[in-house]
PDB file of N, CA and C in Angstrom:
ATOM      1  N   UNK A   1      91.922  63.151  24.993  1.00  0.00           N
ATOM      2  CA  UNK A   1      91.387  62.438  23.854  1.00  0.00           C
ATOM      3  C   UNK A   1      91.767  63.132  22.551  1.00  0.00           C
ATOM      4  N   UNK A   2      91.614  64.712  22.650  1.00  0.00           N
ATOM      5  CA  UNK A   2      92.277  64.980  21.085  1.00  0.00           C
ATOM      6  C   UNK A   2      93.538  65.162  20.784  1.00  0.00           C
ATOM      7  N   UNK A   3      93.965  64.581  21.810  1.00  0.00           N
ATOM      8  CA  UNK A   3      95.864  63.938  21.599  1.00  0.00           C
ATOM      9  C   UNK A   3      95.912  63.060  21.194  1.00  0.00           C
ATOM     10  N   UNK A   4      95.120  62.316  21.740  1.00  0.00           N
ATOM     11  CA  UNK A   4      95.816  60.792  21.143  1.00  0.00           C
ATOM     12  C   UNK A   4      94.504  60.918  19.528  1.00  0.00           C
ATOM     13  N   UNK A   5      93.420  61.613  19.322  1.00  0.00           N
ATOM     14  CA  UNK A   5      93.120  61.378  17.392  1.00  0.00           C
ATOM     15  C   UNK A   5      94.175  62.016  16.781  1.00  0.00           C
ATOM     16  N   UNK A   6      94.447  63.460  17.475  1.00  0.00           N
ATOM     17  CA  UNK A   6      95.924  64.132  16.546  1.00  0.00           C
ATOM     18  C   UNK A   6      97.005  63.100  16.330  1.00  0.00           C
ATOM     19  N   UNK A   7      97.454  62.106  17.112  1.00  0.00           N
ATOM     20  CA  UNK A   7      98.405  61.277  17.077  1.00  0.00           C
ATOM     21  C   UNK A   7      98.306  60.302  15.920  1.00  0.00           C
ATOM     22  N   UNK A   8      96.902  59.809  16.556  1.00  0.00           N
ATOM     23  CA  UNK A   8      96.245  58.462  15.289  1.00  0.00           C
ATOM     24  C   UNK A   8      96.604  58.664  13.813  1.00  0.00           C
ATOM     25  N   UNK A   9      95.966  60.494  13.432  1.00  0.00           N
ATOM     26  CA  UNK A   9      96.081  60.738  12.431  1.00  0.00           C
ATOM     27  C   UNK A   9      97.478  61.281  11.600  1.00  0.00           C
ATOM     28  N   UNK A  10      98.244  61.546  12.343  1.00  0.00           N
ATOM     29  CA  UNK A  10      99.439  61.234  12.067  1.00  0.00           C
ATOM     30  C   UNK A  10     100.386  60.045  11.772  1.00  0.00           C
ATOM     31  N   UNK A  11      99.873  59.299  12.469  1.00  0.00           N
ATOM     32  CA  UNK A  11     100.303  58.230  12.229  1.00  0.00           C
ATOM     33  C   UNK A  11      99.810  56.681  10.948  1.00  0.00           C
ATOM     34  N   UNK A  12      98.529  57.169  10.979  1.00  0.00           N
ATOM     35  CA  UNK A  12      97.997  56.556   9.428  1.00  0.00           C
ATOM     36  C   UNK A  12      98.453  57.419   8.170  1.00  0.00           C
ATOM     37  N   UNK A  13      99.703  58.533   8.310  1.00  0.00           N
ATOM     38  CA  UNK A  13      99.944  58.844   7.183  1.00  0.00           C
ATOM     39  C   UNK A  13     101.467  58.298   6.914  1.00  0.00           C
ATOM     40  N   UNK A  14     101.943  58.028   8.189  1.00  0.00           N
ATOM     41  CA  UNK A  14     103.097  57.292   8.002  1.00  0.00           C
ATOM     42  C   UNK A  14     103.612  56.069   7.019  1.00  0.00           C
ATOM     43  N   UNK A  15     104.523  55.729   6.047  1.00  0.00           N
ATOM     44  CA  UNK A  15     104.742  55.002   5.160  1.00  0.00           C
ATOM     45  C   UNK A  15     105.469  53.665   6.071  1.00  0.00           C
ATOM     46  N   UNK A  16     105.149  52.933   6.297  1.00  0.00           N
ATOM     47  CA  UNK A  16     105.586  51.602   6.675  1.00  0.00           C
ATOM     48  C   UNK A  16     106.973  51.139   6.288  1.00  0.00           C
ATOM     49  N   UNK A  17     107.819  50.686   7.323  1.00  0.00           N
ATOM     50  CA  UNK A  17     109.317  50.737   6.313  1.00  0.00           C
ATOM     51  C   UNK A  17     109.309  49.445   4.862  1.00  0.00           C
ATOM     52  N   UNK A  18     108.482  49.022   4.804  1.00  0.00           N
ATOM     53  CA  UNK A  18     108.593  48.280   3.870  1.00  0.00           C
ATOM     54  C   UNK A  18     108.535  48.789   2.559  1.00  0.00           C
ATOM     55  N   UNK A  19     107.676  49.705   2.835  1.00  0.00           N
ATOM     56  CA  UNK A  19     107.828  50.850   1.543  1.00  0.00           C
ATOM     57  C   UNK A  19     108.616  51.348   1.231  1.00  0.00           C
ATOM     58  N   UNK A  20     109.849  51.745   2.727  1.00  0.00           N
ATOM     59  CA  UNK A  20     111.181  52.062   2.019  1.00  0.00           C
ATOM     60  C   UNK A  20     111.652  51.174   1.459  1.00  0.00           C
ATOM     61  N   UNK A  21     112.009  49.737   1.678  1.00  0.00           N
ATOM     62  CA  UNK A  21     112.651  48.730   1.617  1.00  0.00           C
ATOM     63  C   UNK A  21     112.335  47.967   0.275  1.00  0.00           C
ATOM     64  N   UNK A  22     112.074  48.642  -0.690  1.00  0.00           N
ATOM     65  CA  UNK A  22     111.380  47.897  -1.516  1.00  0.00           C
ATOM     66  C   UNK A  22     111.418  48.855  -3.177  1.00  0.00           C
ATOM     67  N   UNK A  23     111.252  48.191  -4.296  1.00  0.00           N
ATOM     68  CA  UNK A  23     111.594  49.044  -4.981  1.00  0.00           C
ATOM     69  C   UNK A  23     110.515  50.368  -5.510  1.00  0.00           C
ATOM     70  N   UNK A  24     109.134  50.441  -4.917  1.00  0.00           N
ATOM     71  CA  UNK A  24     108.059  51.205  -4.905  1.00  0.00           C
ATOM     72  C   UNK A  24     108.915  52.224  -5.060  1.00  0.00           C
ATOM     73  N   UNK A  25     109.671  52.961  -3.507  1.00  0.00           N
ATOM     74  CA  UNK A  25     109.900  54.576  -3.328  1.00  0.00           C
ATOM     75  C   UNK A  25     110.806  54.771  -4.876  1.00  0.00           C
ATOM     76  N   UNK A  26     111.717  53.902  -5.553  1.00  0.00           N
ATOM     77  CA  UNK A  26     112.853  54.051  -6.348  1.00  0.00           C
ATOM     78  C   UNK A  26     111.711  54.608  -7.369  1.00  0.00           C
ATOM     79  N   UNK A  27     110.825  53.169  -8.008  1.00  0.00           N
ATOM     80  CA  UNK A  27     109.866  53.341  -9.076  1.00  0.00           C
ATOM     81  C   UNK A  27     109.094  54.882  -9.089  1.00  0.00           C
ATOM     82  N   UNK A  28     108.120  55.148  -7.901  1.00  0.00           N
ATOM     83  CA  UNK A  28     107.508  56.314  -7.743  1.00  0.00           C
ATOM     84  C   UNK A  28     108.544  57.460  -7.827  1.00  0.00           C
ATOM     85  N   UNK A  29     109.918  57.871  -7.817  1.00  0.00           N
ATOM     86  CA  UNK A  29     110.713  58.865  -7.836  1.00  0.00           C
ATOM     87  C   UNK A  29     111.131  59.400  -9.038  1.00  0.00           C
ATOM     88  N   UNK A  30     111.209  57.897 -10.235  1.00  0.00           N
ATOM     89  CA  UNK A  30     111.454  58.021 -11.652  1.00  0.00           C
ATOM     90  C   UNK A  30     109.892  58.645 -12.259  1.00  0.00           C
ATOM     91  N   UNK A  31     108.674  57.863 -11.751  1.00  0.00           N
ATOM     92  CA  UNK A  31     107.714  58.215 -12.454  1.00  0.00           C
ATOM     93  C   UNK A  31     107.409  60.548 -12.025  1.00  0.00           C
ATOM     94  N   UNK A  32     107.725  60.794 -10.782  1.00  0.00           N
ATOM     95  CA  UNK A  32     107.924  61.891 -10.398  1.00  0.00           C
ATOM     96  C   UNK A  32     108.334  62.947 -11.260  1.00  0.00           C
ATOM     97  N   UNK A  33     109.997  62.466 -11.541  1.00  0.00           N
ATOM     98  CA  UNK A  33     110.767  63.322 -12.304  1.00  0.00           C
ATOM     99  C   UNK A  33     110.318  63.258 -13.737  1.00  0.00           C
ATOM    100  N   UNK A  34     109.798  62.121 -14.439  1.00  0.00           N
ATOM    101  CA  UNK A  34     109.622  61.948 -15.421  1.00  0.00           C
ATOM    102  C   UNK A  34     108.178  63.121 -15.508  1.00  0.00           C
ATOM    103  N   UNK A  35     107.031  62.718 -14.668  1.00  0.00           N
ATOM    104  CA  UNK A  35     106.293  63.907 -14.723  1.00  0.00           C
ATOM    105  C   UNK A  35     106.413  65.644 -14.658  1.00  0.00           C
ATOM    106  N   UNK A  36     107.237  65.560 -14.181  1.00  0.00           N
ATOM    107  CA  UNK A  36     107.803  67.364 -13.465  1.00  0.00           C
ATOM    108  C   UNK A  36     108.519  67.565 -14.554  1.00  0.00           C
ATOM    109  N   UNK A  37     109.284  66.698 -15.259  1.00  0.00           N
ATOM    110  CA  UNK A  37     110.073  67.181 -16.371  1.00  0.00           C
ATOM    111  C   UNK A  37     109.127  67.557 -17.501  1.00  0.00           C
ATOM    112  N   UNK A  38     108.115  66.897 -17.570  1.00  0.00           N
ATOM    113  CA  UNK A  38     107.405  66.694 -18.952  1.00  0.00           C
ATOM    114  C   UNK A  38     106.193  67.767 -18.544  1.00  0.00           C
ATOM    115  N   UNK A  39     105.558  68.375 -17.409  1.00  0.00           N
ATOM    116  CA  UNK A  39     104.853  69.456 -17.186  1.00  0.00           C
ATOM    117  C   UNK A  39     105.611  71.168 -17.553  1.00  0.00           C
ATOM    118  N   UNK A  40     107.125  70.599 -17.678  1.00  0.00           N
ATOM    119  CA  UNK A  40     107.736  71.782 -18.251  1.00  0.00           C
ATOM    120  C   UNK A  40     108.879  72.495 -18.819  1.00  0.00           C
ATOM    121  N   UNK A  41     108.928  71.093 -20.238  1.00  0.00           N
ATOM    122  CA  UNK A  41     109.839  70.908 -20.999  1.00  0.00           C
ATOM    123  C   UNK A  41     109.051  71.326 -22.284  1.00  0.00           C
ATOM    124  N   UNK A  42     109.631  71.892 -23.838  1.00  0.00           N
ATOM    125  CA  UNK A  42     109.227  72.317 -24.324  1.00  0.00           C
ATOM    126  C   UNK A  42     108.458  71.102 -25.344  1.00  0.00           C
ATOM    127  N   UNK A  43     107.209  71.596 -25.883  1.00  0.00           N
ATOM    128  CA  UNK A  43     106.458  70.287 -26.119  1.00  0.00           C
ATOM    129  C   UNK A  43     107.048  69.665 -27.432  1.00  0.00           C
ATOM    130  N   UNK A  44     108.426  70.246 -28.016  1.00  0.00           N
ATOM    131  CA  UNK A  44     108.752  69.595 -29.201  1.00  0.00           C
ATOM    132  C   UNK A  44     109.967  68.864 -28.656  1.00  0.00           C
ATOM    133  N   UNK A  45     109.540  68.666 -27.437  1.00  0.00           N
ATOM    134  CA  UNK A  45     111.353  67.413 -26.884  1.00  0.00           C
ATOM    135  C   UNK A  45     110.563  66.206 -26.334  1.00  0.00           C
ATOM    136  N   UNK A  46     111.293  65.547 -26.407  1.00  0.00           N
ATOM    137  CA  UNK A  46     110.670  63.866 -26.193  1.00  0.00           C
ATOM    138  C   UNK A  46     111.437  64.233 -23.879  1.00  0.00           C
ATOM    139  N   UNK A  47     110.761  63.348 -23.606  1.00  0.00           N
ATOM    140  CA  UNK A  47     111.207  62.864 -22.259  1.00  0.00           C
ATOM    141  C   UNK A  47     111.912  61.860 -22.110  1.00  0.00           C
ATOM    142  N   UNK A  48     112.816  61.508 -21.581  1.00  0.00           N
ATOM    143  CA  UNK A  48     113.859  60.096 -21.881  1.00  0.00           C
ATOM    144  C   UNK A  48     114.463  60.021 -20.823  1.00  0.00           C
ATOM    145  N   UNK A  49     114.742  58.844 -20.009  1.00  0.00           N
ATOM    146  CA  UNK A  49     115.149  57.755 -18.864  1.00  0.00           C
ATOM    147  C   UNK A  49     116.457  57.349 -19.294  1.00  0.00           C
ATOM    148  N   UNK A  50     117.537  57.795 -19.051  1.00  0.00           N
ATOM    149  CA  UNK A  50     118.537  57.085 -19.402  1.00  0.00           C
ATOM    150  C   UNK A  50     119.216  56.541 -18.356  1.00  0.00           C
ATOM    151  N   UNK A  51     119.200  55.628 -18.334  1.00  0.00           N
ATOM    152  CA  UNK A  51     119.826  54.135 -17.323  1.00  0.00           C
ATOM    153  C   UNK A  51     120.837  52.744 -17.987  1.00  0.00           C
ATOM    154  N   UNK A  52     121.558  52.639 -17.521  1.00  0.00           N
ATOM    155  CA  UNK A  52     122.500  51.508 -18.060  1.00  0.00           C
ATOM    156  C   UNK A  52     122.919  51.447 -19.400  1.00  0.00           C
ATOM    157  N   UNK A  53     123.190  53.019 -19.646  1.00  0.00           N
ATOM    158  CA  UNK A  53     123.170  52.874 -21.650  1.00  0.00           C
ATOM    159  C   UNK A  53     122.114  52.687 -22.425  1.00  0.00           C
ATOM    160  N   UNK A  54     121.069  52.739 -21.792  1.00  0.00           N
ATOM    161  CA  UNK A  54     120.141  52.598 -22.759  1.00  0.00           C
ATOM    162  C   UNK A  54     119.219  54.229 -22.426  1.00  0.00           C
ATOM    163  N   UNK A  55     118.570  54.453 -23.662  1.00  0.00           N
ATOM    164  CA  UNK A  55     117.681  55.364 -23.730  1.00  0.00           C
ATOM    165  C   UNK A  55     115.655  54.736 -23.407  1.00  0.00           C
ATOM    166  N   UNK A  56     115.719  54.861 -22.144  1.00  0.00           N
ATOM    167  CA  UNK A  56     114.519  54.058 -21.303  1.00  0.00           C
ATOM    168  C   UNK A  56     113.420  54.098 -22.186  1.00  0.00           C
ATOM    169  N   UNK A  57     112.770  53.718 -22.364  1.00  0.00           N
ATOM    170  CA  UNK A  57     111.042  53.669 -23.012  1.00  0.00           C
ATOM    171  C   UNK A  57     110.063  53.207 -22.306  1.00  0.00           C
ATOM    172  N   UNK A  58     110.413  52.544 -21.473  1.00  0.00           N
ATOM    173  CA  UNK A  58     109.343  51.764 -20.468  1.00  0.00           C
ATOM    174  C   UNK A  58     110.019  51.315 -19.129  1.00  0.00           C
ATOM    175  N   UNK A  59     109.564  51.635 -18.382  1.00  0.00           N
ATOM    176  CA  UNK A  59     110.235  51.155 -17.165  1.00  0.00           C
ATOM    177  C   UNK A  59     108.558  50.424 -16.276  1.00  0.00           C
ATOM    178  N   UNK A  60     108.978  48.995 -15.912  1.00  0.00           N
ATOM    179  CA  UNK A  60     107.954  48.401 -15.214  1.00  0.00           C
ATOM    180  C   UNK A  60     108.713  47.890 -13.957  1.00  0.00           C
ATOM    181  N   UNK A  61     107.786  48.069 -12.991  1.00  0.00           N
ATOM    182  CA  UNK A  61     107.882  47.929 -11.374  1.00  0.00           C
ATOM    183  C   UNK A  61     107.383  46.128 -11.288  1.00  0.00           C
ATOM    184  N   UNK A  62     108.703  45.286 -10.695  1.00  0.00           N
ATOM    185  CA  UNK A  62     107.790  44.111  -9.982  1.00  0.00           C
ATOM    186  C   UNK A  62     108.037  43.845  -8.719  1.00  0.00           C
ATOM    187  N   UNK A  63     107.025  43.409  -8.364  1.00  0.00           N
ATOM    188  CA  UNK A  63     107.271  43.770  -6.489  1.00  0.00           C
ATOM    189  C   UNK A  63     107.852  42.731  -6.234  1.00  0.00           C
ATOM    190  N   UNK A  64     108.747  42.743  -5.145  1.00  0.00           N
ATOM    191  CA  UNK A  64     108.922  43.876  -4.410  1.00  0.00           C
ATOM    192  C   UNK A  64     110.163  44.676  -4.584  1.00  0.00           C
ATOM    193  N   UNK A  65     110.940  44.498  -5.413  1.00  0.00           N
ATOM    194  CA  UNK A  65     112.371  44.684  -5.949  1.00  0.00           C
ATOM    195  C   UNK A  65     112.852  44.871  -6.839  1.00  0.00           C
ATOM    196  N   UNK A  66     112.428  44.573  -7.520  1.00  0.00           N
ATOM    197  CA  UNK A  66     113.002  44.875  -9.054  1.00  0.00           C
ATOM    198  C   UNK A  66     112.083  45.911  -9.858  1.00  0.00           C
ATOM    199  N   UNK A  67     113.113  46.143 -10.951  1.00  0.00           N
ATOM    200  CA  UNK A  67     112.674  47.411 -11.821  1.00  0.00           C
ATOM    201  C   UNK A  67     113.257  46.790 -13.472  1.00  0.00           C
ATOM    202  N   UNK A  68     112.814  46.350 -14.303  1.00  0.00           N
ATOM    203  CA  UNK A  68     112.680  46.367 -15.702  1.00  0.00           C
ATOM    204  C   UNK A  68     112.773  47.662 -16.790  1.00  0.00           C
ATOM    205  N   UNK A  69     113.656  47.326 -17.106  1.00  0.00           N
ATOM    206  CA  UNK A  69     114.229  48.868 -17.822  1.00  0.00           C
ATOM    207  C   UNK A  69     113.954  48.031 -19.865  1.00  0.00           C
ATOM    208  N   UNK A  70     113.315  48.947 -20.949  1.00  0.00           N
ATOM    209  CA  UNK A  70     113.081  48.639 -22.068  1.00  0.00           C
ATOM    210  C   UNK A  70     113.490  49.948 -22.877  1.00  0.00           C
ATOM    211  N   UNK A  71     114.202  49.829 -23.827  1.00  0.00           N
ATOM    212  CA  UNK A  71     114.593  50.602 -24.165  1.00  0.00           C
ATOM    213  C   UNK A  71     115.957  50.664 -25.412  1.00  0.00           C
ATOM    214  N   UNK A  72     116.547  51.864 -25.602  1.00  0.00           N
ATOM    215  CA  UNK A  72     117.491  51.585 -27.198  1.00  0.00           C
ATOM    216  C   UNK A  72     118.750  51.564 -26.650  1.00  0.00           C
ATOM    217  N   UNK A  73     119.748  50.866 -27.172  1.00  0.00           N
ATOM    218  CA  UNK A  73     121.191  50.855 -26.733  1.00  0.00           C
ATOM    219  C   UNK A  73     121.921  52.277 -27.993  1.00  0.00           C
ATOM    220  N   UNK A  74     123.179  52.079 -27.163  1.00  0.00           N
ATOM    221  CA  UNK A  74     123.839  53.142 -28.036  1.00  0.00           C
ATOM    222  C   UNK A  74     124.005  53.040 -29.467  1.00  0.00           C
ATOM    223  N   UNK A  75     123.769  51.723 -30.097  1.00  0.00           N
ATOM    224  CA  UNK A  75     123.602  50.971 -31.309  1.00  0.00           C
ATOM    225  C   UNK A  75     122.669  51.067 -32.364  1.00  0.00           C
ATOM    226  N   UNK A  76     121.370  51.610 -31.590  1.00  0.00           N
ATOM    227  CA  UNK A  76     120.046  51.005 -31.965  1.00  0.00           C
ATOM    228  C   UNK A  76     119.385  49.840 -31.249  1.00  0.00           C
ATOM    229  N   UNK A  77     120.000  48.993 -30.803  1.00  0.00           N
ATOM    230  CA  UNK A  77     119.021  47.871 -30.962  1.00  0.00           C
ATOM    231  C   UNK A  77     118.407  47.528 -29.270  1.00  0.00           C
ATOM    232  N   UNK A  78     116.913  47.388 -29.341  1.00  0.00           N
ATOM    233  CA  UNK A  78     116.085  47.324 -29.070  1.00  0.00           C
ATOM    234  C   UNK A  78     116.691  46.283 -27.638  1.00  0.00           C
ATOM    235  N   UNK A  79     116.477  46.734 -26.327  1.00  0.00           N
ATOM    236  CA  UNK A  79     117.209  45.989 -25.022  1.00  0.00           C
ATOM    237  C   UNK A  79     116.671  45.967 -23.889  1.00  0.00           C
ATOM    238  N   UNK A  80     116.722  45.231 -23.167  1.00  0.00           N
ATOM    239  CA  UNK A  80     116.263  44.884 -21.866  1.00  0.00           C
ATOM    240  C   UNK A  80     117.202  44.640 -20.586  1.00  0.00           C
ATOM    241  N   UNK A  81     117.406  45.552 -19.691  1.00  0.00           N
ATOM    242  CA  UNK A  81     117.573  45.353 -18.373  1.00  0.00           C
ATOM    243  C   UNK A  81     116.937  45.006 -16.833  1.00  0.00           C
ATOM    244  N   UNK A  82     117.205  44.554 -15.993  1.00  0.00           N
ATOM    245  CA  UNK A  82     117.056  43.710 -15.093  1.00  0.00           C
ATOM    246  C   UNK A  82     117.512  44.385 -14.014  1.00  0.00           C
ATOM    247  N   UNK A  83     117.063  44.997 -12.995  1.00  0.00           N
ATOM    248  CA  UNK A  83     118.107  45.489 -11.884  1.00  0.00           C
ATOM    249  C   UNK A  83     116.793  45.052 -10.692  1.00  0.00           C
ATOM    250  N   UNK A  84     118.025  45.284  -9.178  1.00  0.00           N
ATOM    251  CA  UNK A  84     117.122  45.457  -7.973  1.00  0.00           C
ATOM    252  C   UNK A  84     117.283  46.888  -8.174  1.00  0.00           C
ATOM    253  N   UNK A  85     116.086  47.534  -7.643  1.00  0.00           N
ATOM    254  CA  UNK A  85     116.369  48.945  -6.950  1.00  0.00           C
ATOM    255  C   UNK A  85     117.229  49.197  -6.313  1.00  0.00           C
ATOM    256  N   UNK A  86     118.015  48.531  -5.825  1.00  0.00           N
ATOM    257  CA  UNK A  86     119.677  49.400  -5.167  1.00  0.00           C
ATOM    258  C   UNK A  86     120.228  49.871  -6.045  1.00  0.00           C
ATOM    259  N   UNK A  87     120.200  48.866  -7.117  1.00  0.00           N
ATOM    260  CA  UNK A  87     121.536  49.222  -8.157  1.00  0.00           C
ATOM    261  C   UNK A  87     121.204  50.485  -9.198  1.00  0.00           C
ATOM    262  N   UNK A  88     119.771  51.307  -8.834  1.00  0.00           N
ATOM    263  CA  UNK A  88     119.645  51.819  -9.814  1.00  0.00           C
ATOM    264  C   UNK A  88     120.416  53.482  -9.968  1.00  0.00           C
ATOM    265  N   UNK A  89     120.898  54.087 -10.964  1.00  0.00           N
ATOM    266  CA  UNK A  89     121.213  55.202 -11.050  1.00  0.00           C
ATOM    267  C   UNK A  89     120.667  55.894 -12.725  1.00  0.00           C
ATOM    268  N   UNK A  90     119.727  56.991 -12.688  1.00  0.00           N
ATOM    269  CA  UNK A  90     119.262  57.182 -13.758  1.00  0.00           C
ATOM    270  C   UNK A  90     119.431  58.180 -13.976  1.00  0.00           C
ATOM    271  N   UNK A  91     118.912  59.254 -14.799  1.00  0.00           N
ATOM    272  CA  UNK A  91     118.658  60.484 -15.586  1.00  0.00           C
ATOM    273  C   UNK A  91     117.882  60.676 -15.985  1.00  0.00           C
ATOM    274  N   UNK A  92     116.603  61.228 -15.894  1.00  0.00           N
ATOM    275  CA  UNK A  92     115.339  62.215 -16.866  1.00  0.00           C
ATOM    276  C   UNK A  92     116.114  63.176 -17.560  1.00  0.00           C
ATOM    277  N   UNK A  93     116.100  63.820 -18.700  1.00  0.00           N
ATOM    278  CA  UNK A  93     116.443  64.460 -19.718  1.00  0.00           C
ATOM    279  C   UNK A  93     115.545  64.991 -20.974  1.00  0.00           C
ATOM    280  N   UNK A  94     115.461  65.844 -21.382  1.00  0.00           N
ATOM    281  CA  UNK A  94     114.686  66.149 -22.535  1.00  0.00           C
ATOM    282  C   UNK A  94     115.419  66.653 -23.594  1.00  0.00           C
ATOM    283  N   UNK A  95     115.025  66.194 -25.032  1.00  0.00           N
ATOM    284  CA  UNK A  95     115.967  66.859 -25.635  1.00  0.00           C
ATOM    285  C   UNK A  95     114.962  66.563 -26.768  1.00  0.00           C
ATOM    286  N   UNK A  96     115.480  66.935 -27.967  1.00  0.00           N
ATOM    287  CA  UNK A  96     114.716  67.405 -29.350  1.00  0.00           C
ATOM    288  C   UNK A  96     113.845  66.233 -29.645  1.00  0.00           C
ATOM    289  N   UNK A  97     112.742  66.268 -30.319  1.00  0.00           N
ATOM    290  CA  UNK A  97     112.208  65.213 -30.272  1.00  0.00           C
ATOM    291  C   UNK A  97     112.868  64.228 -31.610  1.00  0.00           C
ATOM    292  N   UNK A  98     113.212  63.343 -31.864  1.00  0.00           N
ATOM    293  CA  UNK A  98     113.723  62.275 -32.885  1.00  0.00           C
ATOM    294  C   UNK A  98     112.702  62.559 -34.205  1.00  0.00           C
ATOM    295  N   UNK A  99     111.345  62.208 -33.600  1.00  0.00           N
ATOM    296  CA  UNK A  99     110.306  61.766 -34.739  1.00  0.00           C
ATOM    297  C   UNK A  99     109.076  62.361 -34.385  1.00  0.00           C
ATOM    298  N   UNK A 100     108.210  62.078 -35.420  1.00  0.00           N
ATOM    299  CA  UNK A 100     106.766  63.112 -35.543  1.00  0.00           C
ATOM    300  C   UNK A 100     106.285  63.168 -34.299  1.00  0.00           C
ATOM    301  N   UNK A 101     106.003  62.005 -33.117  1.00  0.00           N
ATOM    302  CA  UNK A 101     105.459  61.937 -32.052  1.00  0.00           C
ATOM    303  C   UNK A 101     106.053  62.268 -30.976  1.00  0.00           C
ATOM    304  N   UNK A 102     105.632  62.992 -29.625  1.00  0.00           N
ATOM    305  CA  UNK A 102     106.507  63.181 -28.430  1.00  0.00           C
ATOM    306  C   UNK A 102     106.462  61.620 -27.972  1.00  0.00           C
ATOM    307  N   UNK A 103     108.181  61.561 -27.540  1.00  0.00           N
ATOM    308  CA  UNK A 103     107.572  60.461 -26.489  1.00  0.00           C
ATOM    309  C   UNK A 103     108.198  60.594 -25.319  1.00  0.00           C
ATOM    310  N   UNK A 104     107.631  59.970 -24.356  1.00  0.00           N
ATOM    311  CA  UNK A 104     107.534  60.147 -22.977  1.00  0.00           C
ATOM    312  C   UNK A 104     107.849  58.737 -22.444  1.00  0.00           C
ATOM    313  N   UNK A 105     109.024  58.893 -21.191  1.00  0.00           N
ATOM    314  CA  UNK A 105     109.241  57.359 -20.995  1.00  0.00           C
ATOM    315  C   UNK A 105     108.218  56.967 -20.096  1.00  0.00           C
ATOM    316  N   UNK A 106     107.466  55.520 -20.833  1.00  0.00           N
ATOM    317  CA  UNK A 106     106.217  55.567 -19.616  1.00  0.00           C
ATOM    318  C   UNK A 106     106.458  54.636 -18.648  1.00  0.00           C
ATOM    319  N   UNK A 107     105.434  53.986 -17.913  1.00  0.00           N
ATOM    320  CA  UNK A 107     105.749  53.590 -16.551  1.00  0.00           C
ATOM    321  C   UNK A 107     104.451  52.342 -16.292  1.00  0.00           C
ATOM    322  N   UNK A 108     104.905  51.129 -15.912  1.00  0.00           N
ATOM    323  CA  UNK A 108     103.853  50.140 -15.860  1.00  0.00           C
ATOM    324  C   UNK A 108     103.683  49.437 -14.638  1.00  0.00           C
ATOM    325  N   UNK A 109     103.219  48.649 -14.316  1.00  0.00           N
ATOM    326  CA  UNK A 109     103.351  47.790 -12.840  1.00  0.00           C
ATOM    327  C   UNK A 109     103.162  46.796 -13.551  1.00  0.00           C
TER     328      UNK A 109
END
């Protein structure tokens, strides 16, 4: 009997493959790095997502696949991307902060 609760409880910690399959693990990996970077980067650098040319500002999760990227083009101007989680390839980065406020790329559902 305390084989098979050791088992049970192993096994309710297991992630369901749908969780792989889906853009959650991608989303939760950006929000990760974005945290770990920003627990110990110096507090006068902004945190920044850079994905598809743009400098990220918001990244929102819609289930089950997609990822919404908001953010500045190399231009300035103010842009929106569209991806599935396959296609994504990003960068966390810190660097000087621009303006009076830190900012931090945040993260929505």
């Amino acid at each position: 009997m305390e084989y098979v609760n050791r088992i049970a409880s192993q096994l309710s910690s297991i992630k369901p493959i749908s969780h792989w399959l889906s853009g959650e693990a991608a989303f939760s990996a950006l929000k990760e790095a974005v945290d770990e970077l920003a627990s110990c980067a110096p507090e006068d650098h902004d945190i920044i997502v850079e994905a598809f040319d743009l400098s990220v500002r918001e990244i929102r999760y819609i289930e089950p696949h997609t990822l919404l990227f908001r953010g500045i083009d190399h231009q300035g101007n103010d842009s929106f991307v569209i991806c599935h989680y396959s296609q994504l390839l990003a960068c966390v980065v810190y660097m000087p902060k621009k303006g009076r406020e830190r900012i931090i790329t945040g993260f929505s559902r």
